[in-house]
N, C-alpha and C. Protein backbone atom coordinates (compact mmCIF):
# COMPACT_ATOMS: atom_id res chain seq x y z
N UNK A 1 -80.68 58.71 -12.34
CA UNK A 1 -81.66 58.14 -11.45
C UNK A 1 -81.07 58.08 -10.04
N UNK A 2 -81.70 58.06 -9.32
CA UNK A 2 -81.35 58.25 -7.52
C UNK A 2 -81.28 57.24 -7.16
N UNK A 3 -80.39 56.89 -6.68
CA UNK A 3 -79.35 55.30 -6.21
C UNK A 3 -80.64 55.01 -4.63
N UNK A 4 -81.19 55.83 -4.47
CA UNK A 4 -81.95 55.34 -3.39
C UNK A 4 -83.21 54.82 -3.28
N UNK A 5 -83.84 54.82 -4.49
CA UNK A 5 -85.17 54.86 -4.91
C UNK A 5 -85.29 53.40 -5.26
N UNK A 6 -84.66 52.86 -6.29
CA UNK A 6 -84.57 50.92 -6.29
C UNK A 6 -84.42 50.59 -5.26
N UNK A 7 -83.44 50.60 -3.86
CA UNK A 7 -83.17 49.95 -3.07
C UNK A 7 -84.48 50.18 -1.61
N UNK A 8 -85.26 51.41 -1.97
CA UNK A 8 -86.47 51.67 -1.13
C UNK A 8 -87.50 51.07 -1.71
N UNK A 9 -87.61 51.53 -3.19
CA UNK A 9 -89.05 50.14 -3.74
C UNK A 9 -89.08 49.05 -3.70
N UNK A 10 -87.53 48.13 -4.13
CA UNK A 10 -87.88 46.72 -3.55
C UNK A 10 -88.23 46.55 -1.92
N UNK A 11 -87.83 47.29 -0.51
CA UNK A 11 -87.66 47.05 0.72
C UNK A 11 -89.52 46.80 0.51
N UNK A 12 -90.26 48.10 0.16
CA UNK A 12 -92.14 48.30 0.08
C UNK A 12 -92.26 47.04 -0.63
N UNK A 13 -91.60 47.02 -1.55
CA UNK A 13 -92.60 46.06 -2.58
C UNK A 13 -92.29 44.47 -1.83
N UNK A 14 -90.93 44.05 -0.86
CA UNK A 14 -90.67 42.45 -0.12
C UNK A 14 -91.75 42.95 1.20
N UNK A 15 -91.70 44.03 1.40
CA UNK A 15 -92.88 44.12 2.93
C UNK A 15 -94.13 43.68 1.97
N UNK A 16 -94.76 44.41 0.92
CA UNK A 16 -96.07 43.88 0.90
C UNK A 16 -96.26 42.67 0.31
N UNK A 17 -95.24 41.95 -0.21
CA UNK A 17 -94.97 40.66 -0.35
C UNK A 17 -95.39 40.02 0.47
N UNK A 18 -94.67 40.07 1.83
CA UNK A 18 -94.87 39.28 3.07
C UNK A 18 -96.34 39.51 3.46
N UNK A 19 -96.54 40.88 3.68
CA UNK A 19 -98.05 40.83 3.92
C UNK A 19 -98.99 39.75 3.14
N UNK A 20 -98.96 39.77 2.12
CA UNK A 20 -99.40 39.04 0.90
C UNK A 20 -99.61 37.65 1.16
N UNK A 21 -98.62 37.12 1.89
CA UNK A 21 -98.13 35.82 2.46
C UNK A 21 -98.63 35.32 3.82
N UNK A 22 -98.81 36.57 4.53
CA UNK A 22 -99.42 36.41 5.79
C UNK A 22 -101.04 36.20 5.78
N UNK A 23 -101.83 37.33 4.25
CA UNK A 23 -103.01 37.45 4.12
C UNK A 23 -103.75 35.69 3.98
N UNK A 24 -102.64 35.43 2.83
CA UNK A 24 -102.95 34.13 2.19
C UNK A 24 -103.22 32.93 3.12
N UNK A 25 -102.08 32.92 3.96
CA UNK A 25 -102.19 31.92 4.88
C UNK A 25 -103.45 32.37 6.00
N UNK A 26 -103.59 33.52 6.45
CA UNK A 26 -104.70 33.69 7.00
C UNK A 26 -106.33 33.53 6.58
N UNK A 27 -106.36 33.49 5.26
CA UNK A 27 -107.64 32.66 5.09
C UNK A 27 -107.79 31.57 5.36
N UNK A 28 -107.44 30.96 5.51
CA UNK A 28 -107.50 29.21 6.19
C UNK A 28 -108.00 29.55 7.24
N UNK A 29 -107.41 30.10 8.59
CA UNK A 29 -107.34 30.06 9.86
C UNK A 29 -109.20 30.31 10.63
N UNK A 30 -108.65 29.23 11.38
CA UNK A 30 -110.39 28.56 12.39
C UNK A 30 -110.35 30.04 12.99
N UNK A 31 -111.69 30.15 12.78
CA UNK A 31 -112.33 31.47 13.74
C UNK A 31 -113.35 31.11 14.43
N UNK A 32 -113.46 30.33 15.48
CA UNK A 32 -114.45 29.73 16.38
C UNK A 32 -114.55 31.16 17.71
N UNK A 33 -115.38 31.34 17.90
CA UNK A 33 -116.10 32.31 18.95
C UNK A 33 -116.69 31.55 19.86
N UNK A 34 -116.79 31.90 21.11
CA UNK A 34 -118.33 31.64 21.91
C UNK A 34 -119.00 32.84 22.28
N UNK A 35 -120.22 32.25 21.92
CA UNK A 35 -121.27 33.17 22.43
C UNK A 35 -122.86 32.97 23.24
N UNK A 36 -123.22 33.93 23.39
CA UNK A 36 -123.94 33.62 24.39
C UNK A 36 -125.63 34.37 24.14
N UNK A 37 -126.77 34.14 23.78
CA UNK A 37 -127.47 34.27 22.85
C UNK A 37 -128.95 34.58 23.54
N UNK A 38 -129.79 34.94 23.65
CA UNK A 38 -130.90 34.89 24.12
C UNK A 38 -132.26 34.98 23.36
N UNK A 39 -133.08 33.84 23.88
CA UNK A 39 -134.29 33.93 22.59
C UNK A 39 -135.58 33.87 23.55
N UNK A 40 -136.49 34.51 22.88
CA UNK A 40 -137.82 35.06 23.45
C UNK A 40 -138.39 33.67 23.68
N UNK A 41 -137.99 32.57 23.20
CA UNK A 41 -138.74 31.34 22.51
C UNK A 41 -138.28 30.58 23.81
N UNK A 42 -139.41 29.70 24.54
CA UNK A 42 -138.92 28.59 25.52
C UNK A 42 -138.24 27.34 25.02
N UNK A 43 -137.64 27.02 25.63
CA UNK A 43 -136.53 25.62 25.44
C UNK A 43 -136.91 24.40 24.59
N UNK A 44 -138.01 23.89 24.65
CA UNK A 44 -139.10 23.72 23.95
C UNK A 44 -139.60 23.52 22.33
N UNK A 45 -139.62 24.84 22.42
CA UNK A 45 -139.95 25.46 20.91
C UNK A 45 -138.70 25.47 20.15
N UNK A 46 -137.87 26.01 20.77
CA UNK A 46 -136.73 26.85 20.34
C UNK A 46 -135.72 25.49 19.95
N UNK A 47 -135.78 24.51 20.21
CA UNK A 47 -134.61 23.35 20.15
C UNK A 47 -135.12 22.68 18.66
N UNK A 48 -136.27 22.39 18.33
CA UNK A 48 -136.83 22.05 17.13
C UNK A 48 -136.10 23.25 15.65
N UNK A 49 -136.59 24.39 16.52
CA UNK A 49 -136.19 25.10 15.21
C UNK A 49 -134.29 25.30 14.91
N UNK A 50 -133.55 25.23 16.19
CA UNK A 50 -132.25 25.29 16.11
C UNK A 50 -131.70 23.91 15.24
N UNK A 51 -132.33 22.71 15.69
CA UNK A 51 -132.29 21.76 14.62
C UNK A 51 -132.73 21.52 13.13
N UNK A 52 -133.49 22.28 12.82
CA UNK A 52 -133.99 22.56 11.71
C UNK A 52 -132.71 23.35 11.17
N UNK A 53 -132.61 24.28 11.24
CA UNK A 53 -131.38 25.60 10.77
C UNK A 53 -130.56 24.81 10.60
N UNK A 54 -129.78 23.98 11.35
CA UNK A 54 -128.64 23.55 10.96
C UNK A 54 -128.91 22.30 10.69
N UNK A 55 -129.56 21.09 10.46
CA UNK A 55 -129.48 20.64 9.23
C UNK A 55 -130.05 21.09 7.92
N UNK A 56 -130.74 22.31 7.82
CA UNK A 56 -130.79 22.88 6.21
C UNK A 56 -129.55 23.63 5.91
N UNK A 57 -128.33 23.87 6.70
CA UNK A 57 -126.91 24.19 6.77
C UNK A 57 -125.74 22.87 6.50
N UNK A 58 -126.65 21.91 6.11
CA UNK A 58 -125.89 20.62 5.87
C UNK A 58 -125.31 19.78 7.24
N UNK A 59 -125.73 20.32 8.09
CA UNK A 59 -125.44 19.97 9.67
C UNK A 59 -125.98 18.40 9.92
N UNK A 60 -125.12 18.00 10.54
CA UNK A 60 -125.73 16.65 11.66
C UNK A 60 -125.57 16.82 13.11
N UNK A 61 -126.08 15.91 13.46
CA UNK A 61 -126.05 15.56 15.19
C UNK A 61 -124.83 15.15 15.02
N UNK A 62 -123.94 15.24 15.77
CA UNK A 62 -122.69 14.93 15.93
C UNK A 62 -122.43 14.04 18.03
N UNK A 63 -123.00 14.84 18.27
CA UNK A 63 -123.09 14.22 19.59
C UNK A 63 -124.20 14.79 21.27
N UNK A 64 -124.67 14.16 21.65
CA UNK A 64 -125.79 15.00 22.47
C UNK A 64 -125.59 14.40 24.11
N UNK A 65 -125.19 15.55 25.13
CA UNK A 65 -125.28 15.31 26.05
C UNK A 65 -126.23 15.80 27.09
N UNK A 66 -127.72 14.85 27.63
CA UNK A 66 -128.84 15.53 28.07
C UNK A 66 -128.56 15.69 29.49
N UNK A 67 -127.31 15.35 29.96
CA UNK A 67 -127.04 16.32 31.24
C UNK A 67 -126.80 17.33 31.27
N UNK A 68 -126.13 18.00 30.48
CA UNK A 68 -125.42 18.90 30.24
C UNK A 68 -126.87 19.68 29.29
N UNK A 69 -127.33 19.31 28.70
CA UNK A 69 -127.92 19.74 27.58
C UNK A 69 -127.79 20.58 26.59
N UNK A 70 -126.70 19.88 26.26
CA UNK A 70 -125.53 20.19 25.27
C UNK A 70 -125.88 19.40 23.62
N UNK A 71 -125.75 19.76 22.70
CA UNK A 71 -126.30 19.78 21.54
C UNK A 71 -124.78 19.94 20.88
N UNK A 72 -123.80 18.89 20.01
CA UNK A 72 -122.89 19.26 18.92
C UNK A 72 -122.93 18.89 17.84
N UNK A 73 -123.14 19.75 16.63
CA UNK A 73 -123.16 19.34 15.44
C UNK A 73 -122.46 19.27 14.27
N UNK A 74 -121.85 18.88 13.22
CA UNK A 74 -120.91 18.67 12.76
C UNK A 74 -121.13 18.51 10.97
N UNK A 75 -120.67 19.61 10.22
CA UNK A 75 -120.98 19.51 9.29
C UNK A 75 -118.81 19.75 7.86
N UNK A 76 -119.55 19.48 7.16
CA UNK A 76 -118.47 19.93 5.98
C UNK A 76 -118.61 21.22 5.24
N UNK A 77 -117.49 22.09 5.89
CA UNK A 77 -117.39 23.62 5.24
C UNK A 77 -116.95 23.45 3.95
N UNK A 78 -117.52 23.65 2.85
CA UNK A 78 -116.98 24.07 1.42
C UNK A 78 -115.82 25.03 1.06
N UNK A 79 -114.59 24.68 0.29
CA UNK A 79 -114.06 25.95 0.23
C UNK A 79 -114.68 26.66 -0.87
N UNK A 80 -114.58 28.38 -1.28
CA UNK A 80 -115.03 28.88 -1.85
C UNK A 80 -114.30 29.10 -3.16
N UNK A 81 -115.17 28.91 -4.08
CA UNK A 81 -114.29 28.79 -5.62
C UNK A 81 -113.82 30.33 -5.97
N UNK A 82 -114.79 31.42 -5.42
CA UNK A 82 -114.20 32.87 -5.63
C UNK A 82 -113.14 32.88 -4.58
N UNK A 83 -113.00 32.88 -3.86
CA UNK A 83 -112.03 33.08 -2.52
C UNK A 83 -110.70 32.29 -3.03
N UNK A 84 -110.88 31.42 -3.60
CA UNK A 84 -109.88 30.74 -4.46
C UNK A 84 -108.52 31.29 -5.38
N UNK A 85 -109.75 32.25 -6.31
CA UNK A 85 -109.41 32.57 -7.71
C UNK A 85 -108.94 33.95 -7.19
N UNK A 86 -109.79 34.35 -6.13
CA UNK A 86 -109.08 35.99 -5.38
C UNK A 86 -107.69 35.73 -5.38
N UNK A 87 -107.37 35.11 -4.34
CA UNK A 87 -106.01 34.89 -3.67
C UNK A 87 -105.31 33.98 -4.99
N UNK A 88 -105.42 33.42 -5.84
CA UNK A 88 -105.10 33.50 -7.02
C UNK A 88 -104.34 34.67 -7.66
N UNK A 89 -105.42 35.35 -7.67
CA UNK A 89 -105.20 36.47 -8.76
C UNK A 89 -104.34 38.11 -7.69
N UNK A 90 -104.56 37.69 -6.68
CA UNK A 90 -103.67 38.88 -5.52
C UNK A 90 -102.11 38.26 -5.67
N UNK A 91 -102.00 36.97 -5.73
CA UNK A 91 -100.44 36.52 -5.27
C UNK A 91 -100.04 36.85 -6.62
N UNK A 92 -100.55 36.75 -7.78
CA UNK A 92 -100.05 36.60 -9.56
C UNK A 92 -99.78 38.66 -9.28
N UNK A 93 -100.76 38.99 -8.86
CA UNK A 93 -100.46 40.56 -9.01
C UNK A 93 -99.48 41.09 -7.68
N UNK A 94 -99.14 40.34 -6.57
CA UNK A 94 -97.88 40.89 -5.91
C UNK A 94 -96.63 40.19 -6.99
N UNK A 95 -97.16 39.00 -7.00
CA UNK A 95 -95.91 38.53 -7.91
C UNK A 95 -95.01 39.10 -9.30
N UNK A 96 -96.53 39.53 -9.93
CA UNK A 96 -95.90 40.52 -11.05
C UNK A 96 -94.97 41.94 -10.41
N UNK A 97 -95.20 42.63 -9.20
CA UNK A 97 -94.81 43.74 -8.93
C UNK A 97 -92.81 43.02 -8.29
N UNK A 98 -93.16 42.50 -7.73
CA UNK A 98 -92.29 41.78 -7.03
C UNK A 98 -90.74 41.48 -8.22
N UNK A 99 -91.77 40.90 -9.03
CA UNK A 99 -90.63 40.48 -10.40
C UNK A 99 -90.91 41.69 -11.25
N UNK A 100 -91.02 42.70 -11.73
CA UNK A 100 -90.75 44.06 -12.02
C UNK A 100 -89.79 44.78 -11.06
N UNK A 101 -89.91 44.65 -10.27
CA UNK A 101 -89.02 45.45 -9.06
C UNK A 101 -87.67 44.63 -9.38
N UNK A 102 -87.10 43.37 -8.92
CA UNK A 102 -86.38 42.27 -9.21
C UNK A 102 -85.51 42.46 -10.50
N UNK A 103 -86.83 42.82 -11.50
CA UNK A 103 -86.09 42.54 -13.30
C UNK A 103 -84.77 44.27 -13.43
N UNK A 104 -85.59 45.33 -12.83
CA UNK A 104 -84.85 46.62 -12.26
C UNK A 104 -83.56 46.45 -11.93
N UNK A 105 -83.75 45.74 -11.03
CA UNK A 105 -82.57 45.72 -9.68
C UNK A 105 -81.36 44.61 -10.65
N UNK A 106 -82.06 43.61 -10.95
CA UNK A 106 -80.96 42.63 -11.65
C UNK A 106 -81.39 42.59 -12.96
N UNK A 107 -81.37 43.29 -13.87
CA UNK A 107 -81.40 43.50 -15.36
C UNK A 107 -81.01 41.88 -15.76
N UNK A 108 -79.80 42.08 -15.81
CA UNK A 108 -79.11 40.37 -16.36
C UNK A 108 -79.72 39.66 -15.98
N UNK A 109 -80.51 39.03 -15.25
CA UNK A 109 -81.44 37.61 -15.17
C UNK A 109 -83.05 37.89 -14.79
N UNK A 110 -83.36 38.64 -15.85
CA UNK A 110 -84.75 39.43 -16.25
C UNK A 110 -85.91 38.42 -15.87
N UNK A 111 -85.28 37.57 -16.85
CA UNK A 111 -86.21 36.40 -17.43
C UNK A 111 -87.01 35.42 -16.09
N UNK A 112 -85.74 35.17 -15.47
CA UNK A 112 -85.91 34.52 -14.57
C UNK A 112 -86.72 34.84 -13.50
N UNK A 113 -87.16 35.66 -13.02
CA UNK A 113 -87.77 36.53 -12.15
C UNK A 113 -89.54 36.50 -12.50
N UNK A 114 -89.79 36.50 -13.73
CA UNK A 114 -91.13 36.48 -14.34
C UNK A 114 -91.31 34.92 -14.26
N UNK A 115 -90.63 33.68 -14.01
CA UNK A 115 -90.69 32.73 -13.57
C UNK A 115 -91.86 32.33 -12.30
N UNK A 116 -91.39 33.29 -11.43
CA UNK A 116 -91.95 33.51 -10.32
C UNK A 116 -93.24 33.39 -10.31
N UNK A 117 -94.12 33.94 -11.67
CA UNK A 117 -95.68 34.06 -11.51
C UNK A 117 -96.02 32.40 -11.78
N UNK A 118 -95.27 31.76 -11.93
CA UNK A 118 -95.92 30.19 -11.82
C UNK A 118 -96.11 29.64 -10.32
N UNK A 119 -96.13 30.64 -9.44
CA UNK A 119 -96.00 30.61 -8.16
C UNK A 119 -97.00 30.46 -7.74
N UNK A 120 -98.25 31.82 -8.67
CA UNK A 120 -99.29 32.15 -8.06
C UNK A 120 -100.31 30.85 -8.03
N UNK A 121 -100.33 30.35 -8.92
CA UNK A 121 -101.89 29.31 -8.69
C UNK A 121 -101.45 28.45 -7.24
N UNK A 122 -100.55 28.34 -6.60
CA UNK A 122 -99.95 27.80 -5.41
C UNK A 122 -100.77 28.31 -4.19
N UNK A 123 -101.66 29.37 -4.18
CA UNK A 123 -101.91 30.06 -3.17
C UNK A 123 -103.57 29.63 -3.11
N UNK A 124 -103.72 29.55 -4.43
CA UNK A 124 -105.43 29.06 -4.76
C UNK A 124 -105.70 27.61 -4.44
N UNK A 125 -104.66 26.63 -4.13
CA UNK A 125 -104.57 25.32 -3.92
C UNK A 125 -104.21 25.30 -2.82
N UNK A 126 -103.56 26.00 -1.82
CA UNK A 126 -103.13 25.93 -0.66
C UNK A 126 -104.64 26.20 0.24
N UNK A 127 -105.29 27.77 -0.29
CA UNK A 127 -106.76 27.77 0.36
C UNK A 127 -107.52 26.52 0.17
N UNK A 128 -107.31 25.97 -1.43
CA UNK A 128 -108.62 25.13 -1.49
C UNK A 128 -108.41 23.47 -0.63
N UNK A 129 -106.74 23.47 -0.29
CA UNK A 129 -106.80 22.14 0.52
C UNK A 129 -106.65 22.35 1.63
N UNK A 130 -106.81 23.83 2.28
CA UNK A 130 -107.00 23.76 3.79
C UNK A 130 -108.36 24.28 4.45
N UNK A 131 -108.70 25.08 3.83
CA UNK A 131 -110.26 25.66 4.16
C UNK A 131 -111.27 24.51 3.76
N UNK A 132 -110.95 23.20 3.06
CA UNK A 132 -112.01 22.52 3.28
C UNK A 132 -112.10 21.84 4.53
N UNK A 133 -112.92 21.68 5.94
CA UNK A 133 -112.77 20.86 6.94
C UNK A 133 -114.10 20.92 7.53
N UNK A 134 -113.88 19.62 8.60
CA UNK A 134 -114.76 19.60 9.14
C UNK A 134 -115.48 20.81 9.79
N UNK A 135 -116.42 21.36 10.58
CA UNK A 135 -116.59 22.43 11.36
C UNK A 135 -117.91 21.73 12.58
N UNK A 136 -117.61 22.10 13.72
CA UNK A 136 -118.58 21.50 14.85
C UNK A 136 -118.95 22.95 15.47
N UNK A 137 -120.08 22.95 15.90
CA UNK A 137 -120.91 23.81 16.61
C UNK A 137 -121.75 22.93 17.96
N UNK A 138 -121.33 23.79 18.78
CA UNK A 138 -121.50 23.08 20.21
C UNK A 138 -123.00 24.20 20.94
N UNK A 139 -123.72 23.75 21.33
CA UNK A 139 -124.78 24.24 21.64
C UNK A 139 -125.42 23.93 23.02
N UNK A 140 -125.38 25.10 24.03
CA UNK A 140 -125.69 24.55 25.34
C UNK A 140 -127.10 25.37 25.56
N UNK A 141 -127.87 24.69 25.85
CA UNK A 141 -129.32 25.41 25.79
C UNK A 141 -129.73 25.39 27.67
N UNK A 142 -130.28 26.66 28.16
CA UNK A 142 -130.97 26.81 29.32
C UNK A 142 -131.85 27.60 29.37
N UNK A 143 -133.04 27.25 30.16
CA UNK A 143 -134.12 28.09 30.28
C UNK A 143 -133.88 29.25 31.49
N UNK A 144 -134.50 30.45 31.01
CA UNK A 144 -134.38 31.04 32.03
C UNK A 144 -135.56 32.19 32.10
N UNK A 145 -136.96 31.16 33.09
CA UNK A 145 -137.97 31.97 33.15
C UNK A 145 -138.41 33.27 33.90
N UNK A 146 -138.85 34.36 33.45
CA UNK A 146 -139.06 35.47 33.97
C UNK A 146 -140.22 35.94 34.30
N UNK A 147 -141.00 36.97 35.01
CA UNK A 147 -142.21 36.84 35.51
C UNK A 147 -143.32 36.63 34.33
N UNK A 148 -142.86 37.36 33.23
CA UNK A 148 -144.19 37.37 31.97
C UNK A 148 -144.22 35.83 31.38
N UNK A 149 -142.90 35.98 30.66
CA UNK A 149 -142.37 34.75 29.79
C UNK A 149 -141.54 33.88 30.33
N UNK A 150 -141.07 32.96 29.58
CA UNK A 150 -139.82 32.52 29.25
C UNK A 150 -139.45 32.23 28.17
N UNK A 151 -137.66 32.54 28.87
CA UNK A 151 -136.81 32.69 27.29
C UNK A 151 -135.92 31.59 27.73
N UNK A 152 -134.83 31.60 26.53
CA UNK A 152 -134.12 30.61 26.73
C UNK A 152 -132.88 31.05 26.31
N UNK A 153 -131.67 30.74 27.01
CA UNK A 153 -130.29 31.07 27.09
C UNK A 153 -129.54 29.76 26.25
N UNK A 154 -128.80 30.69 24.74
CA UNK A 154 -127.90 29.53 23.81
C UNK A 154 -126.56 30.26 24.15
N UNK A 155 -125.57 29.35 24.73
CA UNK A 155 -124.34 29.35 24.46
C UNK A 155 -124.11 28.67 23.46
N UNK A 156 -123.16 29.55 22.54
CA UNK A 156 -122.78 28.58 21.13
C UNK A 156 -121.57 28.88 21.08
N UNK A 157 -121.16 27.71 20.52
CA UNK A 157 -119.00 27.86 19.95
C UNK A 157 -119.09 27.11 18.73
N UNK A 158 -118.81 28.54 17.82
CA UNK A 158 -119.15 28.33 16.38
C UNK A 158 -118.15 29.26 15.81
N UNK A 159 -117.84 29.14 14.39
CA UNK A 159 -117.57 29.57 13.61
C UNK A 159 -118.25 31.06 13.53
N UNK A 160 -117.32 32.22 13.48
CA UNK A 160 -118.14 33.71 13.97
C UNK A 160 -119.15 33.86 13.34
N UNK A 161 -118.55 33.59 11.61
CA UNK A 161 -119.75 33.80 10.49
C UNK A 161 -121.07 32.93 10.68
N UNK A 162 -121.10 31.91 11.06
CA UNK A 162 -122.32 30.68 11.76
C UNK A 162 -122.67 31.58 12.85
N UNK A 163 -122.50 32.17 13.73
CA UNK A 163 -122.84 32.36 14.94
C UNK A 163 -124.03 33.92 14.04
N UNK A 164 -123.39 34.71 13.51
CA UNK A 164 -124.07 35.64 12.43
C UNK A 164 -125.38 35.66 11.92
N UNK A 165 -124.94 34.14 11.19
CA UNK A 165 -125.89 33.42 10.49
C UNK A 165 -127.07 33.25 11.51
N UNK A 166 -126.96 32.48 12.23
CA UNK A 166 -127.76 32.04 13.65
C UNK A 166 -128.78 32.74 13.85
N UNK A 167 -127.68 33.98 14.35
CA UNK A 167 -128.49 35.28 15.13
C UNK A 167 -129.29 35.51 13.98
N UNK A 168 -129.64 35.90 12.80
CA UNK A 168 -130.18 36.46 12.23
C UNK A 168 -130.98 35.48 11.59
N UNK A 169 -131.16 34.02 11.36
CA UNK A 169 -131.93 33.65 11.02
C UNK A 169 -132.88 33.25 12.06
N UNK A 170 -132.33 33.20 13.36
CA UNK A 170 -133.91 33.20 14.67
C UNK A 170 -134.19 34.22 15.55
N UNK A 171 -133.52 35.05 15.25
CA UNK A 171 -133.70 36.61 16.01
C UNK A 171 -133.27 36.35 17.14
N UNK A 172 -131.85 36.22 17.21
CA UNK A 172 -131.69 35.47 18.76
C UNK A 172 -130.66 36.96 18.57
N UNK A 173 -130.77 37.68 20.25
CA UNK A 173 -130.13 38.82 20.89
C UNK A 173 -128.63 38.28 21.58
N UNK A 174 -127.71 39.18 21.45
CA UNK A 174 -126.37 38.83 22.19
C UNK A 174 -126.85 38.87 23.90
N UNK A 175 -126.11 38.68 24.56
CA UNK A 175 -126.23 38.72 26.52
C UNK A 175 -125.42 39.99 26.40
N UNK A 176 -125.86 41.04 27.00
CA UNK A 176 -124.68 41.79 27.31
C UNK A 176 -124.14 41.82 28.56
């Protein structure tokens, strides 16, 4: 066997380890955007139904400033029980490769190495006690009438996937 080939598969197999490690911890991480939104609908109309959406999103008023006319709302993100059991079942399967590679390299303490997969449910508890949190969406509403109509201009700082959501449940257009 080629003396170079163990000492190159473990180097791949501790890099995608780490990746593995980096992925994991990166599901947690806040992805708040701002954006900037435009709706056919006057200021008016359009503030009823933005309140509607997000409390059928489990949303509250969180705080309202009518100078500003600023709108923040504040709800509890769920963590996800699949997203859970994923990263579960990814760390148990780097882990198995990891300790195969390991059991190779150090024959004599085989055993010990397959130890390691008691590691994995660690990664499914780490998502599920950090991805649960609060989440606020800040909402600045302005009119901005044009000769036919008026529309109305939403700045929002939200969560990207909320901001998604948004757009597509009121047909609201990006600003370009």
């Amino acid at each position: 066997m080629d003396t170079a080939i163990l000492p190159s598969t473990f180097l791949l197999t501790l890099l995608l380890s780490v990746g593995l490690f980096f992925f994991i911890r990166a599901s947690t991480k806040e992805r708040t955007q701002t954006a900037q939104l435009i709706s056919e609908q006057d200021e008016a109309t359009l503030m009823p139904q933005l309140k509607e959406y997000f409390h059928s999103r489990s949303y509250r008023v969180a705080a309202v400033d009518r100078e500003q006319n600023q709108v923040t709302f504040e709800g509890f993100v769920k963590p996800s029980w699949f997203l859970a059991v994923f990263l579960t079942l990814l760390a148990f399967t780097g882990l198995v490769c990891l300790s195969l590679v390991l059991s190779i390299l150090f024959p004599s303490v085989r055993s010990l190495f397959f130890g390691l997969l008691l590691l994995s449910p660690m990664s499914g508890i780490f998502y599920w006690k950090k991805a649960g949190r609060l989440e606020k969406v800040s909402l600045k509403l302005e009119s901005t009438p044009n000769q036919q109509q008026s529309s109305s201009k939403i700045t929002v700082i939200a969560h990207r996937d909320e901001l998604t959501e948004l757009q597509k449940a009121l047909q609201l257009k990006p600003i370009s």
